[in-house]
Every structure is written in C-alpha cells, then in structure tokens.
C-alpha atoms as a PDB file:
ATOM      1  CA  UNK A   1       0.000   0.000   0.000  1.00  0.00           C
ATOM      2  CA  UNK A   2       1.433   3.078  -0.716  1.00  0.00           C
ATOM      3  CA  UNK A   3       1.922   6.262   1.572  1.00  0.00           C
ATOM      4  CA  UNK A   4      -0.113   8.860   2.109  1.00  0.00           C
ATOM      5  CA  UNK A   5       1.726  12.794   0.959  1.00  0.00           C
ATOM      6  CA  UNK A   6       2.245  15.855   1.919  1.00  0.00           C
ATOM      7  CA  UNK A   7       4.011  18.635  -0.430  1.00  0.00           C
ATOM      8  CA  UNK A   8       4.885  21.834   1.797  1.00  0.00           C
ATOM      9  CA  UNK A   9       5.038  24.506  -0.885  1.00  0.00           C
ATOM     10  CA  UNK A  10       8.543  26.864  -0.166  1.00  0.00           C
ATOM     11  CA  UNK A  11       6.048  29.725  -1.911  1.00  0.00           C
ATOM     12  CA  UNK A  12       9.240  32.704  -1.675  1.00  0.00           C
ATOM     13  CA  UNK A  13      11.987  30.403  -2.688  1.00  0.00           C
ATOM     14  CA  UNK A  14       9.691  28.878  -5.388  1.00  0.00           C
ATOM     15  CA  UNK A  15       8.598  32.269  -6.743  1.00  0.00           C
ATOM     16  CA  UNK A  16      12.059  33.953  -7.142  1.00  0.00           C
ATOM     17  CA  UNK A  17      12.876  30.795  -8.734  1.00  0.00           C
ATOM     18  CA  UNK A  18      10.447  31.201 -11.548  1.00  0.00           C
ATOM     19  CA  UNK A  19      10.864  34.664 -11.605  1.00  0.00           C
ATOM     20  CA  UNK A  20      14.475  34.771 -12.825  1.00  0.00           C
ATOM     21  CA  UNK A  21      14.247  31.571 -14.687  1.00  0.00           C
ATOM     22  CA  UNK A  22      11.462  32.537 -17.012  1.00  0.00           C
ATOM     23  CA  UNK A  23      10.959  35.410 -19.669  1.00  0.00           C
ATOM     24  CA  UNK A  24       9.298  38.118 -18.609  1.00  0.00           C
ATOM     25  CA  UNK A  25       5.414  37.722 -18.421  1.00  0.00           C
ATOM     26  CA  UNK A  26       2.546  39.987 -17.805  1.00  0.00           C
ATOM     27  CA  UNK A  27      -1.687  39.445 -18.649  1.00  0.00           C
ATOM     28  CA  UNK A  28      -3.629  41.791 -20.835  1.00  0.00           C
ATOM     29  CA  UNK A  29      -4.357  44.465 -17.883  1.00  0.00           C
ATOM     30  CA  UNK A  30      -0.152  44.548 -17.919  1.00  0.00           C
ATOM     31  CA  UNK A  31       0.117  42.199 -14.823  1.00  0.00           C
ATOM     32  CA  UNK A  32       3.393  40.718 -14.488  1.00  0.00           C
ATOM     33  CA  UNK A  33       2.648  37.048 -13.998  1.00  0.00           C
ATOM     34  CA  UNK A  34       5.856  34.838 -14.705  1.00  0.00           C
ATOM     35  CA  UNK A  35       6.632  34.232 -11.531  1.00  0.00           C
ATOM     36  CA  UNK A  36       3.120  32.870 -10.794  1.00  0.00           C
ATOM     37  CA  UNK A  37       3.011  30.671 -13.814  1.00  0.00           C
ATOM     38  CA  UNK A  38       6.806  29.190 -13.382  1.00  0.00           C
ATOM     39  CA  UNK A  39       5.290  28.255  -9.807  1.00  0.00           C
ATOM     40  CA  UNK A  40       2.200  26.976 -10.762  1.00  0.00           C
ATOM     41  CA  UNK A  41       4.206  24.823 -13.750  1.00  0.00           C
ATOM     42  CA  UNK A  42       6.410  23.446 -10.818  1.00  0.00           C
ATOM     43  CA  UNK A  43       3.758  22.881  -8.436  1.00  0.00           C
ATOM     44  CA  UNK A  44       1.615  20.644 -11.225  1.00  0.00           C
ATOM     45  CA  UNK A  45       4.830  18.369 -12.061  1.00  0.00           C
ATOM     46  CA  UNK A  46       5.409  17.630  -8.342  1.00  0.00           C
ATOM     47  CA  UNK A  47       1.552  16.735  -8.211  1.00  0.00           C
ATOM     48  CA  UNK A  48       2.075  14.415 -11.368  1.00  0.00           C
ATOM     49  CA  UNK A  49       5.182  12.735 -10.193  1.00  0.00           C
ATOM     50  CA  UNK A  50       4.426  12.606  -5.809  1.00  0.00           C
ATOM     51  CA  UNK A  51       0.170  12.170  -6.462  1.00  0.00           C
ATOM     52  CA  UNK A  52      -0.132  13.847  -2.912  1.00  0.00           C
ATOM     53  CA  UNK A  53      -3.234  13.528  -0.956  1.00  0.00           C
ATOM     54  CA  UNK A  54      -2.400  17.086   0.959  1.00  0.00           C
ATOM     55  CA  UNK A  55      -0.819  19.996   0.102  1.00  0.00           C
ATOM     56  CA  UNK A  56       0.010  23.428   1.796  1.00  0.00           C
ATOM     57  CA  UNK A  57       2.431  26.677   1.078  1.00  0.00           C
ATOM     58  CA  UNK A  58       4.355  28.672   3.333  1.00  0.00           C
ATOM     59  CA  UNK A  59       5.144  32.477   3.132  1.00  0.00           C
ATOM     60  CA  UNK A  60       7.939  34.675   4.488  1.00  0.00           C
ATOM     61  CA  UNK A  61       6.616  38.308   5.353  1.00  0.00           C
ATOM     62  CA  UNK A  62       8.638  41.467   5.425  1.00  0.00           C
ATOM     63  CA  UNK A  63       9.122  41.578   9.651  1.00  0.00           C
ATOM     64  CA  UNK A  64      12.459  41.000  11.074  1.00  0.00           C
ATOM     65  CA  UNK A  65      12.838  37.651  12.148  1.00  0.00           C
ATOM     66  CA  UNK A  66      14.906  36.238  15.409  1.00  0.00           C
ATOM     67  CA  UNK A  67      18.268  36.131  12.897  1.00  0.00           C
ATOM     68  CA  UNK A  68      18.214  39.736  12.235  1.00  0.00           C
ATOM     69  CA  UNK A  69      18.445  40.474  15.660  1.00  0.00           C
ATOM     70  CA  UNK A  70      20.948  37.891  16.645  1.00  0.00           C
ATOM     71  CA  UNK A  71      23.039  39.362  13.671  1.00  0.00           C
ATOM     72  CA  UNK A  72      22.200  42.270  12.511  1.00  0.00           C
ATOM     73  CA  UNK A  73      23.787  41.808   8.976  1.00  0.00           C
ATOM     74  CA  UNK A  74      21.780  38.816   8.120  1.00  0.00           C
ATOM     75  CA  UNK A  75      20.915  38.555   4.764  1.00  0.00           C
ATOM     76  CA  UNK A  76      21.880  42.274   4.553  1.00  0.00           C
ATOM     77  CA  UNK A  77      24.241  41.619   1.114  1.00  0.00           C
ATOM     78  CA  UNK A  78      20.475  40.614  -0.268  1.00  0.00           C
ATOM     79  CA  UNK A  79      19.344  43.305  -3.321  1.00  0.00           C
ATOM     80  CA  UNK A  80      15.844  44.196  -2.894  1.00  0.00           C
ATOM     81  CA  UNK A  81      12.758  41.908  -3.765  1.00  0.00           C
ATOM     82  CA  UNK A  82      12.318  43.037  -7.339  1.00  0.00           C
ATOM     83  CA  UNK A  83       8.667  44.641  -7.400  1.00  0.00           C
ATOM     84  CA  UNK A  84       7.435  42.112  -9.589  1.00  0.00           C
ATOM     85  CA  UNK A  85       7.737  39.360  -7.561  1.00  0.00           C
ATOM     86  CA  UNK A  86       6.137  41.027  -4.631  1.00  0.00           C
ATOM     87  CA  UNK A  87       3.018  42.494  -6.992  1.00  0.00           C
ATOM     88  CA  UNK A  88       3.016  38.307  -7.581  1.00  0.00           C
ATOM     89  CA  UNK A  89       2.764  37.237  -4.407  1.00  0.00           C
ATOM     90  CA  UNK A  90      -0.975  38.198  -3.681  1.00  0.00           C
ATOM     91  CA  UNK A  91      -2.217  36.615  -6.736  1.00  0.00           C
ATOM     92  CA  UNK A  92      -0.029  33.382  -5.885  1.00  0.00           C
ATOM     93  CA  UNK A  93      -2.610  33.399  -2.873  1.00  0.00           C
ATOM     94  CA  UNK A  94      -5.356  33.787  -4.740  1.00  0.00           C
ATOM     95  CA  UNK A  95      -4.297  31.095  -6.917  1.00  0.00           C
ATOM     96  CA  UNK A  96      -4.054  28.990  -4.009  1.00  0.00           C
ATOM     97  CA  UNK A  97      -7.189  29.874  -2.470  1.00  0.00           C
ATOM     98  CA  UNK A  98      -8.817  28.825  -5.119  1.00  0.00           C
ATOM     99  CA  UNK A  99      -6.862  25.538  -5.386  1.00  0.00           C
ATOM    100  CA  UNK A 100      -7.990  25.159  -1.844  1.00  0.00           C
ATOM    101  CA  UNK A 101      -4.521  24.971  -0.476  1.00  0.00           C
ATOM    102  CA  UNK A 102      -3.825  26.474   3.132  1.00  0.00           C
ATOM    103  CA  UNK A 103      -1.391  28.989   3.233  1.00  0.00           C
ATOM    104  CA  UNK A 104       1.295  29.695   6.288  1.00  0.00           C
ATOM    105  CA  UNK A 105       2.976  32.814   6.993  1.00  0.00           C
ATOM    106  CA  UNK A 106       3.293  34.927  10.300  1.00  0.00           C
ATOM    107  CA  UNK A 107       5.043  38.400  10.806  1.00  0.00           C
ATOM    108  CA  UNK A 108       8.706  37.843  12.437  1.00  0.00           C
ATOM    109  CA  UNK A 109       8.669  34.089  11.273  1.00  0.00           C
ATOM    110  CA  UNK A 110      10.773  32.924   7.848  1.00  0.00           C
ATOM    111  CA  UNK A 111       8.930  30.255   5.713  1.00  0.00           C
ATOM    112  CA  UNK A 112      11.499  28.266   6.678  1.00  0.00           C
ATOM    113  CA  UNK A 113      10.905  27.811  10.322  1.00  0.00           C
ATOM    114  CA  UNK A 114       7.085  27.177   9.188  1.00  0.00           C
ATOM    115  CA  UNK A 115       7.750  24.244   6.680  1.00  0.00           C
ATOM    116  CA  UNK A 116      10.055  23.030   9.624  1.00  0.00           C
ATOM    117  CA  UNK A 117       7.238  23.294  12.361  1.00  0.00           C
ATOM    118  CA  UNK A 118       4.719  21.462   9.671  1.00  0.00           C
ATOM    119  CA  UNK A 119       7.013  18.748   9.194  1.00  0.00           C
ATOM    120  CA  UNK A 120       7.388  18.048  12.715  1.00  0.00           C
ATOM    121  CA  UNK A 121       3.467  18.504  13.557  1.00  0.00           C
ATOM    122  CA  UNK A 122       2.547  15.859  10.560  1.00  0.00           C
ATOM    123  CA  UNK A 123       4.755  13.304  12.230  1.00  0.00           C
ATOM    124  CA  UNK A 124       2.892  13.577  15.553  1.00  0.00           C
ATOM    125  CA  UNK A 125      -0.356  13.965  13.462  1.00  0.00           C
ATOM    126  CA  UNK A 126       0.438  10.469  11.473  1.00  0.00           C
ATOM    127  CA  UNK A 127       3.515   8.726  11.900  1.00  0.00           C
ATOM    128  CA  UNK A 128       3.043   6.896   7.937  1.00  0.00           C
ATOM    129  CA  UNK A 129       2.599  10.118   6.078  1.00  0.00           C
ATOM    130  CA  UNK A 130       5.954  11.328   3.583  1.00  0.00           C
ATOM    131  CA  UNK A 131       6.867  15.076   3.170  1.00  0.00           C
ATOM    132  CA  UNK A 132       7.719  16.274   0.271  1.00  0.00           C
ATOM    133  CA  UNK A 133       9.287  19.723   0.470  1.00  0.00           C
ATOM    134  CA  UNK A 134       8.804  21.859  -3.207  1.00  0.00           C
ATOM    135  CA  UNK A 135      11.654  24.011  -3.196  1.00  0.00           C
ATOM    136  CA  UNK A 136      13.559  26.787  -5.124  1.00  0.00           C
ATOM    137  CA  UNK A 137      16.881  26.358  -3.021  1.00  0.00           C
ATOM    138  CA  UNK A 138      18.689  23.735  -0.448  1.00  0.00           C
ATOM    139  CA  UNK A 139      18.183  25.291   2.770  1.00  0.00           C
ATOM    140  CA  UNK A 140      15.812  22.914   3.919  1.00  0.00           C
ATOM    141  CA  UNK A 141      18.099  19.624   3.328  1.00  0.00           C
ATOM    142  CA  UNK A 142      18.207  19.804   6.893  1.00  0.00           C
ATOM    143  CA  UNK A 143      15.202  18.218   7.581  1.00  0.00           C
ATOM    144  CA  UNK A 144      15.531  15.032   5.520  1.00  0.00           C
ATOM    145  CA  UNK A 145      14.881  11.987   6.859  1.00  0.00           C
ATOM    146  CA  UNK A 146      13.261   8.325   6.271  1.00  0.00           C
ATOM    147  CA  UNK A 147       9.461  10.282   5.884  1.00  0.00           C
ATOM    148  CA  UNK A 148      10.913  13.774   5.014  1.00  0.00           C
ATOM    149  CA  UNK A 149      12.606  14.958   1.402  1.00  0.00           C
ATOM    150  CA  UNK A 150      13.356  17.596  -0.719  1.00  0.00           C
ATOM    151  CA  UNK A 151      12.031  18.198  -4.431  1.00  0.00           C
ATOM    152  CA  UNK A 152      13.985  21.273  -5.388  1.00  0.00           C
ATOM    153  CA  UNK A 153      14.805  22.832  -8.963  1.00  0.00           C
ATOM    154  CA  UNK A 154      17.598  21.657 -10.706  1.00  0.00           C
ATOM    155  CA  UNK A 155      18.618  23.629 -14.144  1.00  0.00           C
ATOM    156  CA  UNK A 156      15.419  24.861 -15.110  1.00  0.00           C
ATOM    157  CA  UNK A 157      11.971  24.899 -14.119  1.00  0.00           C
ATOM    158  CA  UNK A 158      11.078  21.613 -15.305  1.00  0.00           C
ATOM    159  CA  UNK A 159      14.298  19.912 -14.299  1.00  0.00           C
ATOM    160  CA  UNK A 160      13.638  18.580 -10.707  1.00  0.00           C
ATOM    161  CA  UNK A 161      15.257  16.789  -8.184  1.00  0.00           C
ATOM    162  CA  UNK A 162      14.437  14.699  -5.346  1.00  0.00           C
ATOM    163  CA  UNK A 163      17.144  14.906  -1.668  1.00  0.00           C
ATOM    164  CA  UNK A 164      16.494  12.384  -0.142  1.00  0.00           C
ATOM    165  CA  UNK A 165      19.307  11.198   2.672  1.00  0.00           C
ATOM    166  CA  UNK A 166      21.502   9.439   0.359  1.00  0.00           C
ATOM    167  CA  UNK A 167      21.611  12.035  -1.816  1.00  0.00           C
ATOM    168  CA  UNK A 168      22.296  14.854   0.614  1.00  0.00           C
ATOM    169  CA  UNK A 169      25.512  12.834   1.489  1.00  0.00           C
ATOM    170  CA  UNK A 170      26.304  12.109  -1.907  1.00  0.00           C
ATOM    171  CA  UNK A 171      26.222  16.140  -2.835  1.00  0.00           C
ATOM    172  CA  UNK A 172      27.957  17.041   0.875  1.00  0.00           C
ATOM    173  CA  UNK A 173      28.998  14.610   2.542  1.00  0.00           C
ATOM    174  CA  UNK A 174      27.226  14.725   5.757  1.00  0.00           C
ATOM    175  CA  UNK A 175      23.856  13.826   6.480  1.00  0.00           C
ATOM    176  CA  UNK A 176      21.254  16.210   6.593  1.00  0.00           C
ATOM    177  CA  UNK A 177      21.190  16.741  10.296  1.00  0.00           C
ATOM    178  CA  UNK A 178      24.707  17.546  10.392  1.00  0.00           C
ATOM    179  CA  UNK A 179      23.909  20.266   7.292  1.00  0.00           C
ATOM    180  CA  UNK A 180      23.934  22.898  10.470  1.00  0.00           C
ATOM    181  CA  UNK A 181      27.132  21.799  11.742  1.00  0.00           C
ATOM    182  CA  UNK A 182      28.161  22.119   7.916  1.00  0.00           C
ATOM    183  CA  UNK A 183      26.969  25.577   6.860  1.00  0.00           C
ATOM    184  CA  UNK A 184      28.216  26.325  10.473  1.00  0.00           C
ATOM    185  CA  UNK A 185      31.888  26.335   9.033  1.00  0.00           C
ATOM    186  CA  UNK A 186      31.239  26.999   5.740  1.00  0.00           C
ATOM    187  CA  UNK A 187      28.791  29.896   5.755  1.00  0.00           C
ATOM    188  CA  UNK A 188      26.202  30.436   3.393  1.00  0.00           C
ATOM    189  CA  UNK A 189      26.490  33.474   1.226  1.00  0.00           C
ATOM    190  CA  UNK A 190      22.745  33.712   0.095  1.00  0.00           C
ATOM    191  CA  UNK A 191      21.813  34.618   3.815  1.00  0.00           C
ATOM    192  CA  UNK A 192      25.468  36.462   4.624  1.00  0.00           C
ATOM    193  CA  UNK A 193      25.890  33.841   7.592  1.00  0.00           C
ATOM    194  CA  UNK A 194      29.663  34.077   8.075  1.00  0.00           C
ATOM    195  CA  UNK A 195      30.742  30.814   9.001  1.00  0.00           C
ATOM    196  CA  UNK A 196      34.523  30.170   9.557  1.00  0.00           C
ATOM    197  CA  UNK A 197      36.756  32.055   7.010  1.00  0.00           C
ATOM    198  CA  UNK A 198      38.858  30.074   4.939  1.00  0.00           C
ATOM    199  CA  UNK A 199      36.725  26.962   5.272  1.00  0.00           C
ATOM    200  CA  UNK A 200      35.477  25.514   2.245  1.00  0.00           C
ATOM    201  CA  UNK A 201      33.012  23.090   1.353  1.00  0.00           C
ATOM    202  CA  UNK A 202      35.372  19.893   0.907  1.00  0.00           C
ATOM    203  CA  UNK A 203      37.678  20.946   4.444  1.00  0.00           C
ATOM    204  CA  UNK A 204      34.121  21.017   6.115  1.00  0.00           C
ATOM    205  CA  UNK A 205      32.464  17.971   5.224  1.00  0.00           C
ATOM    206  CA  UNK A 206      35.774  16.263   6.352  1.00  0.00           C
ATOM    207  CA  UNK A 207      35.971  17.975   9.874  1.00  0.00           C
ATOM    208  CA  UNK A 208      32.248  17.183  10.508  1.00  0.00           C
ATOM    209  CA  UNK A 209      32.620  13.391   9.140  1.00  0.00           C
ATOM    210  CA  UNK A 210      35.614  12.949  11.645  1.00  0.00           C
ATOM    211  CA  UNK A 211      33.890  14.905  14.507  1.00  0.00           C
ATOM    212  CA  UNK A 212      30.126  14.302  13.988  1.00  0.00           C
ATOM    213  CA  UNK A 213      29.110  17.972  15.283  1.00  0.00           C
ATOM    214  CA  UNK A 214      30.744  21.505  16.115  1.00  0.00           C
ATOM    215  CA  UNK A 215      29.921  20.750  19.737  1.00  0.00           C
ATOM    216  CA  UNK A 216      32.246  17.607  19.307  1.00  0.00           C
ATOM    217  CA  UNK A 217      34.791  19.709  17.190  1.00  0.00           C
ATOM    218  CA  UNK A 218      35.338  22.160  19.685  1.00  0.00           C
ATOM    219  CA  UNK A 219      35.205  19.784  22.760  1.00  0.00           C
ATOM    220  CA  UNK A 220      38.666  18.374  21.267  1.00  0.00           C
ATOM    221  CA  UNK A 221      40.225  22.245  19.939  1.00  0.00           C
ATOM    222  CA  UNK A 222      39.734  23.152  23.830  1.00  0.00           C
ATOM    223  CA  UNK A 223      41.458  20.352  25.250  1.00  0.00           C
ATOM    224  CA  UNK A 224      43.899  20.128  21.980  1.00  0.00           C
ATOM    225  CA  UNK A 225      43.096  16.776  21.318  1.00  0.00           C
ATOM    226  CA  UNK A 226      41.811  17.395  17.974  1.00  0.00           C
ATOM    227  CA  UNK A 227      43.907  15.927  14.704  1.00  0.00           C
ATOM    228  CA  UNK A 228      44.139  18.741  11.964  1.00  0.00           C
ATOM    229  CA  UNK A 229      46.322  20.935  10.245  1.00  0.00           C
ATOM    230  CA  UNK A 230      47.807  23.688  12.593  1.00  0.00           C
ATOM    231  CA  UNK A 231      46.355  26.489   9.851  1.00  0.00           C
ATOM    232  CA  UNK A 232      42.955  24.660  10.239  1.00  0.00           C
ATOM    233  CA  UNK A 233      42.838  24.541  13.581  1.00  0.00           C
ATOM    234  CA  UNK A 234      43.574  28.253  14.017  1.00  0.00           C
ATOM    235  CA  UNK A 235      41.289  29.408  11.916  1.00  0.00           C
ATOM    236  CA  UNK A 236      38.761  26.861  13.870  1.00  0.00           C
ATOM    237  CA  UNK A 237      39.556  28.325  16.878  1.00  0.00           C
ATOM    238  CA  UNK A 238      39.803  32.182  16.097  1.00  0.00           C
ATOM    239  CA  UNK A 239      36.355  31.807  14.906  1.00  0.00           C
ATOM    240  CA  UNK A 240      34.674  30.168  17.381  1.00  0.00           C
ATOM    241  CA  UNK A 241      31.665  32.759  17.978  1.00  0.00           C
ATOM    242  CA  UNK A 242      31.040  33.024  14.565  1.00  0.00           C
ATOM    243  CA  UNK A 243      30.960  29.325  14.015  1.00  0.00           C
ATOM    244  CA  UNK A 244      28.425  28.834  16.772  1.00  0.00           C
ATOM    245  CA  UNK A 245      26.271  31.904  15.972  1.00  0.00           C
ATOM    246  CA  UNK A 246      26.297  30.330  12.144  1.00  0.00           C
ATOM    247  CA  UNK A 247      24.916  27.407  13.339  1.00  0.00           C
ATOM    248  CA  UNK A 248      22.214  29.060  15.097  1.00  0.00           C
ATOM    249  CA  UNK A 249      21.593  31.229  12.283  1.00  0.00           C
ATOM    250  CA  UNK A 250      20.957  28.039   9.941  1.00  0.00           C
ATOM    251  CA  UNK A 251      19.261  25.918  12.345  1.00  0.00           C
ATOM    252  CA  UNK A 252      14.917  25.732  11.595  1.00  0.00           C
ATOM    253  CA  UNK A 253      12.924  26.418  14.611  1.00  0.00           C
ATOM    254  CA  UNK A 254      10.405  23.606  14.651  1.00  0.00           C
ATOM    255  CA  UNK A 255       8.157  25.193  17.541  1.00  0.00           C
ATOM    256  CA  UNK A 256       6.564  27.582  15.620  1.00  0.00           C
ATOM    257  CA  UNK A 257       3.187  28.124  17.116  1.00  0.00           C
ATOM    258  CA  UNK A 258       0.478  27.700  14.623  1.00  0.00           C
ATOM    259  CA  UNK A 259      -2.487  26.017  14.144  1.00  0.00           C
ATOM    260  CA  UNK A 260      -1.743  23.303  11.638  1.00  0.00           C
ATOM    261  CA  UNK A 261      -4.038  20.281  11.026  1.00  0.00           C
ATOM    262  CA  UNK A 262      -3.582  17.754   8.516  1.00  0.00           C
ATOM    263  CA  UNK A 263      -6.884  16.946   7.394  1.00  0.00           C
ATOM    264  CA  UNK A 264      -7.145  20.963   6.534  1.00  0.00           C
ATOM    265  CA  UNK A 265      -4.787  20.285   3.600  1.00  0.00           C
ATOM    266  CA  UNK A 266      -6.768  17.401   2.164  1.00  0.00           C
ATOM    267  CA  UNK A 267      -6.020  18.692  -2.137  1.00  0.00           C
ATOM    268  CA  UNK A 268      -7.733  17.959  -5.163  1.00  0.00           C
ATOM    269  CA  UNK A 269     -11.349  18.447  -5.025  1.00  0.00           C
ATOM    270  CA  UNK A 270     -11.830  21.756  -5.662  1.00  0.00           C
ATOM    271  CA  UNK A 271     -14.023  23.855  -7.737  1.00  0.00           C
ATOM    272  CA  UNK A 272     -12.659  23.589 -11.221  1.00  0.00           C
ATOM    273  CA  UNK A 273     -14.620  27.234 -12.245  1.00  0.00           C
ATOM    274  CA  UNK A 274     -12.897  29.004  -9.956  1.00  0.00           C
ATOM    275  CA  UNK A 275      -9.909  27.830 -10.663  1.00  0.00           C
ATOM    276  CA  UNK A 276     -10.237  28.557 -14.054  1.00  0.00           C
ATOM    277  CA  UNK A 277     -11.771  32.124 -13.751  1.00  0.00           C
ATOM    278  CA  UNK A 278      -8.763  33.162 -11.934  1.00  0.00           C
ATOM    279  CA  UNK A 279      -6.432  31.061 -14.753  1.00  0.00           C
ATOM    280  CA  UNK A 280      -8.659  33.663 -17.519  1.00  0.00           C
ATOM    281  CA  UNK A 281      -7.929  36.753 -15.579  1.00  0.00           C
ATOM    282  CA  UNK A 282      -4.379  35.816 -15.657  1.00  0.00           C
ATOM    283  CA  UNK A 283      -4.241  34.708 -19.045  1.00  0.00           C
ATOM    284  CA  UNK A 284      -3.207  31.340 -18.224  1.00  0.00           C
ATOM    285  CA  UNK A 285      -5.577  29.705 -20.449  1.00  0.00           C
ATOM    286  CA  UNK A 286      -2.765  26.705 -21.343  1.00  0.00           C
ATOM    287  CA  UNK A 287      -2.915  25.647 -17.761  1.00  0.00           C
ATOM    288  CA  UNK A 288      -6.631  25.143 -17.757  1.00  0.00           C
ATOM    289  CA  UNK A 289      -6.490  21.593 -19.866  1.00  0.00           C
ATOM    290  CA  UNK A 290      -4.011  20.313 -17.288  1.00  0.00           C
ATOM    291  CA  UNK A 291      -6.659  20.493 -14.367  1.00  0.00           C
ATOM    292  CA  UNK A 292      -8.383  17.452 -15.276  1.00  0.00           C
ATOM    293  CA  UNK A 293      -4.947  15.921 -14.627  1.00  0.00           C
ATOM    294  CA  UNK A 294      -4.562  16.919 -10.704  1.00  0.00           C
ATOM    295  CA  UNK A 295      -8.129  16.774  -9.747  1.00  0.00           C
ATOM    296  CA  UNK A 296      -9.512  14.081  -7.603  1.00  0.00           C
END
C-alpha cells in the first residue's frame, strides 16, 4: 500500500525561482505574472510525479525575524525583492485559495521555520505520512529523513530533483542533520551567515565526518586533542563565535506556534470554475487543460 503525501510549498523560494528563470510575463491588464506561472508549472509536475493527498504553502513576510536580531547583517548583502515578484505574491494566494490549499505565513517568522514546524506537527499527526518539500533552493536539506525529502529545482523549471538522505551525502557529505554543523563552518552566502573564514566546502564535510558535530569539534580544539592541520585549527579556533552563531543562524525552529491540522490540507477536489476564472484573468488559459490531470 502506498503512503499517504504531503508537499509543503517553499512559496518565496519557489517564486524567485520562476521569476528569474522565465521570460518576462505579464496578462492583458499589464500584470506581471511569470513568476506565478513558473510556480504553478512546478507545483503541477510535483503533483504528477508525488500524487499527494495534501498539500500546503508557506510564506515569508517582510518583519524582522529572530536572525536579524541575533546578527544584525543577516541577509543584509540581499538586493531588494524586485517589485514584480512582490506584486506576484498576492495573486499566488489567490491562486491557491482557489486551489484550496492552506497557506502559512506569520510576521517575524521565515517560511522556513514554518515548513520546519509542519514537518514536525505531521509526524505527531500520522507517523506513515511522507513530506515532500517543493523548493527553489537547499536550505531545507536539513530536515531530511526516512518520511521527510526535498524536491527542489535543478537547471530549469522543469528539471527537478528529489534529496532524499543518500543524496544529501552524496552532494555534501554529511547527512542532513549535520547540514547545520556544515553551513556552520562553511557559511552560506545567500543569507550572509559568516561561518569560519577560509573553510570551504570539501575541508568542512571532512571535519564534521571525523567529529560528527561543532559541539564535538570544539570539545577536542579546547582540550587540543583534535587531529588537523595547525592552519585549520587556528582558523577553527579564532572563529569560534562566529561558528556557533552560524549554526544558530541556519538551524529551523520547529516550535513555531500555529495552528496546523492535517486533514485541513486534504487537495484535489476543488471547484474547477474558480480555478479557471482566476487562470482567464491571468491569461493562463494553457494551464486550464491540465486540471483534469490533478483533480480528484
């Protein structure tokens, strides 16, 4: 018998995605719309290839989160949202209102910490159920596990990929609960976290497969018991705080509180018309033959 689905929709990550991988798009009022329709061409193949039985997006909003004020230049190298992706962001909900798909977001919360809180609330909901997390980027390998992966972007939109563990070692090698430990010496650019300067990717994932975690790491630096090169180990230790704050920086909260229930997300019977009257307003008239395809 196969396994019931989720897909938690990564709506911000999902829509700059599209945004920048698609020509410019806008509907006969002079809408721009690409964005929408790159997401909504993403979010169809993941219902072809997973057949979930629930679905549900998450949102970031424009409040400072927690990071920002543990680090005040978190994600600060970040150019503005262009304007057409948030002008798109509105009629993504409305898109998925129609759909019948609950939407997530809450002021001083990133999407992020949401899809992590969902994942965690499904297991205690029903232990049998898989997550599938629809993606734009990698910053939620963190939560794979046996019921929990990722189905991100890979070249285009159409060209997908599914992280599951094996494959998060494969790409890093560590396993996706050490990816804090990992991004805690590396860094990661796209949110300015520092990390530890002058560690790359490969010196990383060999430090965290010999020490397991950056508590572990710097157990041994402190009583000089750990085996690396002298250049490694000062940098290690001259960037201690910023290795720790790093991984608290990348680490999901999963205790978001919200009022998430499974059986709200139930997807695929829902009213056709609407769906398409919002489809004709946005000029999206190619997408209406496919809904016969993802309707119960």
């Amino acid at each position: 018998m196969e396994k019931r689905r989720l897909i938690i929709i990564d709506s911000n990550a999902l829509l700059h995605r599209a945004f920048h991988a698609l020509p410019p798009l806008t509907n006969k009022s002079g809408q721009e719309t690409g964005a929408v329709y790159g997401y909504l061409l993403t979010m169809f193949k993941a219902i072809n290839d997973l057949k979930p039985d629930y679905i549900v997006a998450c949102f970031d909003t424009k409040m400072p989160t927690f990071r920002h004020e543990m680090f005040k230049d978190y994600k600060a190298q970040r150019p503005a949202t262009p304007s057409g992706i948030i002008s798109q962001i509105p009629i993504t909900k409305e898109v998925l209102e129609a759909f019948g798909i609950p939407v997530f977001a809450k002021e001083g919360v990133e999407a992020d910490d949401l899809i992590a809180t969902i994942c965690v609330k499904t297991v205690e909901q029903n232990k049998d159920l898989e997550v599938y997390i629809l993606s734009g980027d990698l910053d939620n390998l963190q939560l794979v596990n046996n019921n929990i992966k990722v189905y991100t972007l890979g070249k285009g939109i159409k060209d997908t990929v599914i992280y599951d563990t094996g494959k998060v070692i494969e790409r890093f090698g560590v396993s996706p609960e050490q990816m804090v430990d990992f991004k805690a010496l590396t860094g990661d650019p796209s949110d300015n976290i520092p990390g530890v300067e002058g560690i790359g990717k490969k010196t990383a994932a060999e430090i965290i497969q010999k020490y397991g975690s950056i508590e572990n790491l710097y157990g041994e630096l402190s009583t000089d018991t750990a085996v690396l090169k002298p250049k490694v180990k000062e940098m290690l230790k001259q960037n201690k705080e910023s290795a720790i704050m790093s991984r608290e920086l990348s680490q999901m909260k999963k205790d978001v509180e919200i009022d998430f229930k499974i059986e709200n997300c139930k997807f695929g019977n829902f009213d056709q018309n609407k769906v398409e009257q919002v489809f004709l307003k946005l000029d999206f008239s190619s997408l209406i033959n496919r809904l016969s395809q993802i309707k119960n």
